[in-house]
PDB file of N, CA and C in Angstrom:
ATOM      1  N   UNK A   1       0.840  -1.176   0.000  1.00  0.00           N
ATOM      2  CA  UNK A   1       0.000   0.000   0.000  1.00  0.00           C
ATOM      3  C   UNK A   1       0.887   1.242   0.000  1.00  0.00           C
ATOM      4  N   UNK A   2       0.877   1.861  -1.290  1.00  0.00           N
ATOM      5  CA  UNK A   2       1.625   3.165  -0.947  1.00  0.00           C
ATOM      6  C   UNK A   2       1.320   4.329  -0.124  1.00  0.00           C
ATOM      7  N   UNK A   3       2.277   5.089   0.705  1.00  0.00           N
ATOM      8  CA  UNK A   3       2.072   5.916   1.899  1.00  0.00           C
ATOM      9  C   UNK A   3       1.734   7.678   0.956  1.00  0.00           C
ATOM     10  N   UNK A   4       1.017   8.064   1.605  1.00  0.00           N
ATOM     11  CA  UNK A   4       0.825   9.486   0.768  1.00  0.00           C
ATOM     12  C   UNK A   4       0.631  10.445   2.362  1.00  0.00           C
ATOM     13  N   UNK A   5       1.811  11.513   2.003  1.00  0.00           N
ATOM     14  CA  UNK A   5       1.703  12.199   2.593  1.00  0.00           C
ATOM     15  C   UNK A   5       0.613  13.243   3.012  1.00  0.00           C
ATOM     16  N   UNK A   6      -0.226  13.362   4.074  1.00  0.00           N
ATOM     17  CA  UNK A   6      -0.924  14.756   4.508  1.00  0.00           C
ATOM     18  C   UNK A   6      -0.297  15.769   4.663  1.00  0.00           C
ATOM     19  N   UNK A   7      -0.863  17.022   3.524  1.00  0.00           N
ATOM     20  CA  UNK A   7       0.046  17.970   3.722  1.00  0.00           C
ATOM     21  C   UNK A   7      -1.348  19.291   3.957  1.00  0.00           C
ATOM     22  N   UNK A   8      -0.882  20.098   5.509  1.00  0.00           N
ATOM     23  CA  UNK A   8      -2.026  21.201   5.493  1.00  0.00           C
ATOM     24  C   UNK A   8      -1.056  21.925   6.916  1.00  0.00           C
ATOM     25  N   UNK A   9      -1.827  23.483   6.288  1.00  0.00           N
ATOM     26  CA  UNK A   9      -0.836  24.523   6.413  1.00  0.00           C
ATOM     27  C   UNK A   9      -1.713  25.486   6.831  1.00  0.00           C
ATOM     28  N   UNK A  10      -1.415  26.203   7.698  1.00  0.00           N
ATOM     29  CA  UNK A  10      -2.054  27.494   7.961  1.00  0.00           C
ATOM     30  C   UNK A  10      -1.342  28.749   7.784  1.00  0.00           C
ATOM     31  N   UNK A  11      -1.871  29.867   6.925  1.00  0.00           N
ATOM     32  CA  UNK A  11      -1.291  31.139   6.557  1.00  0.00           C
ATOM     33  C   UNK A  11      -2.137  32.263   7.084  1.00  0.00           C
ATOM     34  N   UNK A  12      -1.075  33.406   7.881  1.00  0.00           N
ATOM     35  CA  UNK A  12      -2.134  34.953   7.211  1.00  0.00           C
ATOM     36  C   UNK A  12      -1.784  35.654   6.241  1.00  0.00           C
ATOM     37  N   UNK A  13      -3.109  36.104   5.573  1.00  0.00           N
ATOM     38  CA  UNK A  13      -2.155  36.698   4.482  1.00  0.00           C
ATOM     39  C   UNK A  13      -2.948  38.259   4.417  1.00  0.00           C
ATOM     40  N   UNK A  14      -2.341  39.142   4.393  1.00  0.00           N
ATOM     41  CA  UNK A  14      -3.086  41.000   4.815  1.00  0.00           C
ATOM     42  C   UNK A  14      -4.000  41.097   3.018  1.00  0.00           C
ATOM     43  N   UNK A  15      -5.065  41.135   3.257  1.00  0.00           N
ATOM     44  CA  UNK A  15      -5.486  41.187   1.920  1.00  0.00           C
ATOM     45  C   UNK A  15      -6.487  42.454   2.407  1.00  0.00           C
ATOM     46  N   UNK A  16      -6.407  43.668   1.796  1.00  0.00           N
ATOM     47  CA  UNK A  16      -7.066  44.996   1.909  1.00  0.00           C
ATOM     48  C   UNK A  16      -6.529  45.504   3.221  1.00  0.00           C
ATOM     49  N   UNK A  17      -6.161  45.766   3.840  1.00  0.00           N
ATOM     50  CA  UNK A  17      -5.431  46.282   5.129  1.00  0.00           C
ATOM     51  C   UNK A  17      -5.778  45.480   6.391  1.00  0.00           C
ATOM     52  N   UNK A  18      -6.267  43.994   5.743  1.00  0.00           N
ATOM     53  CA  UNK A  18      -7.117  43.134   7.181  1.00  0.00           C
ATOM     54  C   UNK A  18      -6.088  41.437   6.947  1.00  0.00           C
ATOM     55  N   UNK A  19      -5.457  40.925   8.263  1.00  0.00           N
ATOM     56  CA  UNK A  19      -5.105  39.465   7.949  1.00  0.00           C
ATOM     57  C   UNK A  19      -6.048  38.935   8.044  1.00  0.00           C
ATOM     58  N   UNK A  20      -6.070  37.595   7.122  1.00  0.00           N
ATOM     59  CA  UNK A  20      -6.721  36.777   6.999  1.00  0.00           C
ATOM     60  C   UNK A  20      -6.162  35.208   6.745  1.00  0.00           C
ATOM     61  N   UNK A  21      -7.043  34.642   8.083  1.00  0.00           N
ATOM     62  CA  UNK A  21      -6.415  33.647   8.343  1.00  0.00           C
ATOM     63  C   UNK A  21      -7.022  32.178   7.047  1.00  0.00           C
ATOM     64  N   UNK A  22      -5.932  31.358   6.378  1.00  0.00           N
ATOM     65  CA  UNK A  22      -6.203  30.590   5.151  1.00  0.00           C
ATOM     66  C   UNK A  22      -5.665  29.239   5.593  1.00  0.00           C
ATOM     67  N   UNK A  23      -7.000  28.337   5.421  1.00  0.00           N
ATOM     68  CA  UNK A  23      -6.362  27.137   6.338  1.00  0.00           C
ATOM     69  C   UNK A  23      -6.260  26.316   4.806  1.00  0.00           C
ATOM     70  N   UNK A  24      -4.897  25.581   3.982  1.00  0.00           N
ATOM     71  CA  UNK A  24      -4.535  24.692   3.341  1.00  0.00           C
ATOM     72  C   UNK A  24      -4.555  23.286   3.087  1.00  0.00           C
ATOM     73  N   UNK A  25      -5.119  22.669   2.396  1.00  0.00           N
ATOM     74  CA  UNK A  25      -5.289  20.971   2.456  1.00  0.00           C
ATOM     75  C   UNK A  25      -4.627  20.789   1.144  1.00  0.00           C
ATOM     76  N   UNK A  26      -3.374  19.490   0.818  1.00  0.00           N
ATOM     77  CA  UNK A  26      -3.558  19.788  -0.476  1.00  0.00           C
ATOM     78  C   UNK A  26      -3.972  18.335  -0.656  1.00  0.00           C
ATOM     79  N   UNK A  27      -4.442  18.200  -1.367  1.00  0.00           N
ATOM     80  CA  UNK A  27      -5.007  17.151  -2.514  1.00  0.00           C
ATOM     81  C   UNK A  27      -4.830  16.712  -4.191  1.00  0.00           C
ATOM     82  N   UNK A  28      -4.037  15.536  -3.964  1.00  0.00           N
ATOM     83  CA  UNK A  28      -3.109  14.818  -5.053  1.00  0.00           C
ATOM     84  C   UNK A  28      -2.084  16.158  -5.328  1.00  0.00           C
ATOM     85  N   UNK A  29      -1.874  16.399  -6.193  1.00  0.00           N
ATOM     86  CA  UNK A  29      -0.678  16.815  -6.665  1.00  0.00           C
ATOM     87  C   UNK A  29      -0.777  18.157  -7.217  1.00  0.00           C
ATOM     88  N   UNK A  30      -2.181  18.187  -7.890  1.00  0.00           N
ATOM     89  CA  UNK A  30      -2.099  19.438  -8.245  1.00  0.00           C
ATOM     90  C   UNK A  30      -4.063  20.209  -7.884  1.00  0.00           C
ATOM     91  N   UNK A  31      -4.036  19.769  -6.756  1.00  0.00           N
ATOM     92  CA  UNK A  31      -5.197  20.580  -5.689  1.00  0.00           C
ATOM     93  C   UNK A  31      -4.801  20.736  -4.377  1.00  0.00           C
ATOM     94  N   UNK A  32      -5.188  22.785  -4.042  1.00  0.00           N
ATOM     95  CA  UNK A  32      -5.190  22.601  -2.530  1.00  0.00           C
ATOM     96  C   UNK A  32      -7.239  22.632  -2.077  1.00  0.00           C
ATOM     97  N   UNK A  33      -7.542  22.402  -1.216  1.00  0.00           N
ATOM     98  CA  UNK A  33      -8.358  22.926  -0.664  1.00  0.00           C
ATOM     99  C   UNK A  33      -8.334  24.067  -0.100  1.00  0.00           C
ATOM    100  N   UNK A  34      -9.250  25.204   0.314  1.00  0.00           N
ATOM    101  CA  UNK A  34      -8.746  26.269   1.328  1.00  0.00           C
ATOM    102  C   UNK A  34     -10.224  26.879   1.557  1.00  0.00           C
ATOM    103  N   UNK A  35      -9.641  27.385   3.130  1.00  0.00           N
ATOM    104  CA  UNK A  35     -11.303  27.957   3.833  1.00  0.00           C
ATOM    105  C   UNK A  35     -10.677  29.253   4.582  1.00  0.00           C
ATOM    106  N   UNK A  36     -11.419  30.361   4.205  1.00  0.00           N
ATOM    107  CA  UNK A  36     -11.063  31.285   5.152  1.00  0.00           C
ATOM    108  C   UNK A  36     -12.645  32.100   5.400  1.00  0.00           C
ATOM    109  N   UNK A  37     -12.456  33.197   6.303  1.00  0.00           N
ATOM    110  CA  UNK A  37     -13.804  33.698   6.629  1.00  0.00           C
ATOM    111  C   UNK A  37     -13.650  35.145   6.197  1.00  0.00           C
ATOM    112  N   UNK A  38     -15.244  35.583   5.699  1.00  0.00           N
ATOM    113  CA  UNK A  38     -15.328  36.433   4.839  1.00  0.00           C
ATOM    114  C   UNK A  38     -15.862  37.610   6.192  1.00  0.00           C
ATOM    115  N   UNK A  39     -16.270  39.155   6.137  1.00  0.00           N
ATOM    116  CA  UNK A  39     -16.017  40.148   6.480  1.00  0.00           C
ATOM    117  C   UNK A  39     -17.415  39.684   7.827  1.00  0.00           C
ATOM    118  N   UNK A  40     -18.334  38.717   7.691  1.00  0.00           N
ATOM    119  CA  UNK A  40     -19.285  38.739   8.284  1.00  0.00           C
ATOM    120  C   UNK A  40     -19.167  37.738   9.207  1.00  0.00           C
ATOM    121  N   UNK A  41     -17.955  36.845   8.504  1.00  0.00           N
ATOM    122  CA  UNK A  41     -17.982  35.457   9.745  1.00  0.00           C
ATOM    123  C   UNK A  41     -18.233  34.634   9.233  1.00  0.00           C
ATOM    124  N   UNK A  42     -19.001  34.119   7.965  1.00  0.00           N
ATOM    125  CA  UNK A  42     -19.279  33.313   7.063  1.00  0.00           C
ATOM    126  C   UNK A  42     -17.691  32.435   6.771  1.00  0.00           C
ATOM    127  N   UNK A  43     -17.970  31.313   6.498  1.00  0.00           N
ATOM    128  CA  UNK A  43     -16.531  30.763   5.977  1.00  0.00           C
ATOM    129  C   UNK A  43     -16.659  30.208   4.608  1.00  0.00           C
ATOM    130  N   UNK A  44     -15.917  30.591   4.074  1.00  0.00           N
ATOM    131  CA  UNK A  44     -15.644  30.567   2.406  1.00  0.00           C
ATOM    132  C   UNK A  44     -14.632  29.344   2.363  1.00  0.00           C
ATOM    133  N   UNK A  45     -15.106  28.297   1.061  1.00  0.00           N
ATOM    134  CA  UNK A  45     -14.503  26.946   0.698  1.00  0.00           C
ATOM    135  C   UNK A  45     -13.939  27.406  -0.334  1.00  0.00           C
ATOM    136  N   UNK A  46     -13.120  26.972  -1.140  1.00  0.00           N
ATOM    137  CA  UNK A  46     -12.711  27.049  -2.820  1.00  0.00           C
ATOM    138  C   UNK A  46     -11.283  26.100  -2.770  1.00  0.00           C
ATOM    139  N   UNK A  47     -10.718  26.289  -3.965  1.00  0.00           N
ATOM    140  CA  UNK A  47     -10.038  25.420  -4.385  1.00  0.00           C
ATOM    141  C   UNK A  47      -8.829  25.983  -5.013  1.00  0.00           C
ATOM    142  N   UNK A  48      -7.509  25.512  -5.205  1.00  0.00           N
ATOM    143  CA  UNK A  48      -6.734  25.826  -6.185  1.00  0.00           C
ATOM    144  C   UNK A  48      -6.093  24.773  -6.732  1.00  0.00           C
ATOM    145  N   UNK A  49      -5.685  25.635  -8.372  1.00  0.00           N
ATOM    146  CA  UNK A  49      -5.338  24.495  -9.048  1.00  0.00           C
ATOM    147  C   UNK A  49      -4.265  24.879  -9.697  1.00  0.00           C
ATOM    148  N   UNK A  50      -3.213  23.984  -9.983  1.00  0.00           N
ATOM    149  CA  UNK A  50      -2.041  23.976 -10.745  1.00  0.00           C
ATOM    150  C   UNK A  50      -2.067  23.857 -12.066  1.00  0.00           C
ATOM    151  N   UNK A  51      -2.177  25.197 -12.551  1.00  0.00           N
ATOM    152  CA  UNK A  51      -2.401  25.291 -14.025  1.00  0.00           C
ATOM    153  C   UNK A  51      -0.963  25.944 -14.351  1.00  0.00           C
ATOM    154  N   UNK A  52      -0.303  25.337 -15.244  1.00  0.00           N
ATOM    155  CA  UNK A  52       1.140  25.472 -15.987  1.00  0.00           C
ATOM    156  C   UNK A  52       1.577  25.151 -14.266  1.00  0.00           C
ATOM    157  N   UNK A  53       2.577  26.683 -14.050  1.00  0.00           N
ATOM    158  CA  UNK A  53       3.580  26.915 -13.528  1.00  0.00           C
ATOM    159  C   UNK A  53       2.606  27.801 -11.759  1.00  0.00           C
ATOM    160  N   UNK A  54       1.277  28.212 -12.193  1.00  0.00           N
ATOM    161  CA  UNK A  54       0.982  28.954 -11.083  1.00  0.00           C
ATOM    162  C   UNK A  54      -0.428  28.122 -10.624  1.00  0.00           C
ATOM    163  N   UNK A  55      -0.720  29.044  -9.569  1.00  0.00           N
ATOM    164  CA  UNK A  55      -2.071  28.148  -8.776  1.00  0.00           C
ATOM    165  C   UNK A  55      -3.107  29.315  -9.033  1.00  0.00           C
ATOM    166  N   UNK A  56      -4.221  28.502  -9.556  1.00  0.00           N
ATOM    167  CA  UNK A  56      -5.459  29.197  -9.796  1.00  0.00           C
ATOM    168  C   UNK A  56      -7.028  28.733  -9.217  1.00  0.00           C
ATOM    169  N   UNK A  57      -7.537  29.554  -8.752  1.00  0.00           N
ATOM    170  CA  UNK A  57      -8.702  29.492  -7.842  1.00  0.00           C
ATOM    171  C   UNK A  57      -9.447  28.810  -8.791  1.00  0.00           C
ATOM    172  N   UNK A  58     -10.155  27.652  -8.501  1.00  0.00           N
ATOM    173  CA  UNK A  58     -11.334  26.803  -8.832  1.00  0.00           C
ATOM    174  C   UNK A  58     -12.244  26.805  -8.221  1.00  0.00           C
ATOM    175  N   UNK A  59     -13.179  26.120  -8.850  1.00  0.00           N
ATOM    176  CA  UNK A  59     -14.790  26.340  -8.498  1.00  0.00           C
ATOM    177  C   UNK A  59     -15.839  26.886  -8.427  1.00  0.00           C
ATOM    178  N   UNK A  60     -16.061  26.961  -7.017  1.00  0.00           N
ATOM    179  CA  UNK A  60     -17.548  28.331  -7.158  1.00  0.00           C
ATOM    180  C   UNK A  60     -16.930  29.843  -7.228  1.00  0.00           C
ATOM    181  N   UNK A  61     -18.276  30.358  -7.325  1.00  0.00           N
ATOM    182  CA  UNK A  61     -17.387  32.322  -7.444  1.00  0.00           C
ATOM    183  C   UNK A  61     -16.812  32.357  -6.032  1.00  0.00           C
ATOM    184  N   UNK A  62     -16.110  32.932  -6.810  1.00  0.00           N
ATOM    185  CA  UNK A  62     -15.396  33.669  -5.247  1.00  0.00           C
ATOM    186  C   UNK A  62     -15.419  35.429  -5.188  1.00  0.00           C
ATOM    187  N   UNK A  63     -15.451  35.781  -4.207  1.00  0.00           N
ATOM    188  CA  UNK A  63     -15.353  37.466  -4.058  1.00  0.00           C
ATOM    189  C   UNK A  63     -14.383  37.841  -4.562  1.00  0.00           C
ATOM    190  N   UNK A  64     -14.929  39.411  -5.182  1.00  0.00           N
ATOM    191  CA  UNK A  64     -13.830  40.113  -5.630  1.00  0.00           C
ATOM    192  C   UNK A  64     -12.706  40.277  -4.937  1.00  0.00           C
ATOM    193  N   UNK A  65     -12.734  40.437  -3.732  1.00  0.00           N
ATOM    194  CA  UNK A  65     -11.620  40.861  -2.635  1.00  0.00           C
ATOM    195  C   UNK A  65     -10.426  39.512  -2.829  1.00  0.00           C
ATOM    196  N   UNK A  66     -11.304  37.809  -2.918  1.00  0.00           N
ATOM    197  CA  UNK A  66     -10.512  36.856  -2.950  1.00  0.00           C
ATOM    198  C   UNK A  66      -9.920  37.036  -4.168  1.00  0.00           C
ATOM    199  N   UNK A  67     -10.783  37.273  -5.533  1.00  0.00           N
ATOM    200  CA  UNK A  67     -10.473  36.459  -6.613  1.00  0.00           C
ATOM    201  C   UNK A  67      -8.752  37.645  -7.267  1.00  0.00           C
ATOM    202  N   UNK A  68      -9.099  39.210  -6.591  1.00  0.00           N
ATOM    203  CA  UNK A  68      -8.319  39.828  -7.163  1.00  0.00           C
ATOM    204  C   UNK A  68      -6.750  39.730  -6.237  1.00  0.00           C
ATOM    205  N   UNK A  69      -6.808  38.999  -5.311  1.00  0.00           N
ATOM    206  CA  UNK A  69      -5.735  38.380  -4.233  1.00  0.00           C
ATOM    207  C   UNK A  69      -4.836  36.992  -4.882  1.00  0.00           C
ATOM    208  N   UNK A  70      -5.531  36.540  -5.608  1.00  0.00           N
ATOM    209  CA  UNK A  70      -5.164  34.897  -6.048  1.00  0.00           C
ATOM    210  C   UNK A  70      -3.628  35.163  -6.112  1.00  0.00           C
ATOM    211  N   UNK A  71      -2.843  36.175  -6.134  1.00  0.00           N
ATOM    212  CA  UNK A  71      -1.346  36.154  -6.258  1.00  0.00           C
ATOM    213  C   UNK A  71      -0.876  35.569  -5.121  1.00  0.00           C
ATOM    214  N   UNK A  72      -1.782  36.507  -4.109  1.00  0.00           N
ATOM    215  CA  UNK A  72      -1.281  36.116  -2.593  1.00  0.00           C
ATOM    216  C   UNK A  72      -0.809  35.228  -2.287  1.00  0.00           C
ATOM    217  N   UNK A  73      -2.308  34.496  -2.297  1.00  0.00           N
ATOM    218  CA  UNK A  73      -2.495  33.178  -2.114  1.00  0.00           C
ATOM    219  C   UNK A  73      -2.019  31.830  -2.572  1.00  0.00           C
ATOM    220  N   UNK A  74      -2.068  32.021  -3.938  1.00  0.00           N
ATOM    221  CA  UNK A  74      -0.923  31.229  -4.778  1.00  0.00           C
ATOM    222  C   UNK A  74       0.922  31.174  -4.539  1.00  0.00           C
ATOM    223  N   UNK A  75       1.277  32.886  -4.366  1.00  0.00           N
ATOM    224  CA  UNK A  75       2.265  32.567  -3.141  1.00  0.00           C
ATOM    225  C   UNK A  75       2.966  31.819  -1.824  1.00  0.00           C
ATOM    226  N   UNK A  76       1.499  31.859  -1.337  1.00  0.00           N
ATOM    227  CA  UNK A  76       1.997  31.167   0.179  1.00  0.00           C
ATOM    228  C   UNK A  76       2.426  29.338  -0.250  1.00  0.00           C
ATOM    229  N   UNK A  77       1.519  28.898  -1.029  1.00  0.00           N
ATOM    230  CA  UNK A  77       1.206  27.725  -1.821  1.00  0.00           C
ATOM    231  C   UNK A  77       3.237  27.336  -2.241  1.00  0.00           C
ATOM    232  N   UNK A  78       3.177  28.137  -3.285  1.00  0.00           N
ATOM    233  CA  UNK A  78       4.775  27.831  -3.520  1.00  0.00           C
ATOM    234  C   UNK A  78       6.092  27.922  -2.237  1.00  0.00           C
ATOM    235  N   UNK A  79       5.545  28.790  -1.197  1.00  0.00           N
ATOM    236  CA  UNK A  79       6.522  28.970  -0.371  1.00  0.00           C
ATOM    237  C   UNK A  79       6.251  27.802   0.386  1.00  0.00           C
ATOM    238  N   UNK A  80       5.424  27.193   0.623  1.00  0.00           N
ATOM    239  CA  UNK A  80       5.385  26.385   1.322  1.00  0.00           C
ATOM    240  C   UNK A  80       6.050  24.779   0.882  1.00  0.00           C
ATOM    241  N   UNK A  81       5.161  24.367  -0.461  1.00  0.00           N
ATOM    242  CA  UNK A  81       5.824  23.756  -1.009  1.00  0.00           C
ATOM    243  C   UNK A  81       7.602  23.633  -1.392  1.00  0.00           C
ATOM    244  N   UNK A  82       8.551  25.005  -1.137  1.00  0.00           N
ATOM    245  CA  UNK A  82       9.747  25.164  -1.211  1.00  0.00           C
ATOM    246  C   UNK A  82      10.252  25.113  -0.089  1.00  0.00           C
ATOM    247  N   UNK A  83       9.813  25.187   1.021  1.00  0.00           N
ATOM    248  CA  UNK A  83      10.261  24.440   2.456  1.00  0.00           C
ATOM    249  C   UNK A  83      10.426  25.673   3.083  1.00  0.00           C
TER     250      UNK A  83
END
């Protein structure tokens, strides 16, 4: 039975002058999961995906505030993955 690593990560990342805390799951090779909470308390699901060389938000809509951040976020993703 081959062993597969669990890999999940917690980041803040200042997106509009506010941190925000981004909890990481990744899944197979080229998906993370991620949940963070939006301005009301609500918690927001979505996805990223390894398209070419960078990570791009999948799935449902996401807010403008998230979707125009995806650098951020896709950031923390590579730093982490680089140790």
């Amino acid at each position: 039975m081959p062993f597969t690593k669990n890999i999940a990560f917690t980041r803040l990342i200042k997106i509009n002058g506010r941190l925000r805390e981004f909890n990481f799951r990744k899944r197979g090779e080229i998906f993370y999961d991620l949940d963070t909470n939006d301005e009301r308390g609500n918690r927001l699901f979505f996805k990223m995906e390894k398209q070419e060389s960078n990570w791009k938000a999948s799935g449902t809509e996401l807010p403008v505030w998230l979707s125009d951040n995806e650098a951020l976020i896709s950031d923390a993703i590579v730093k982490e993955e680089q140790g």
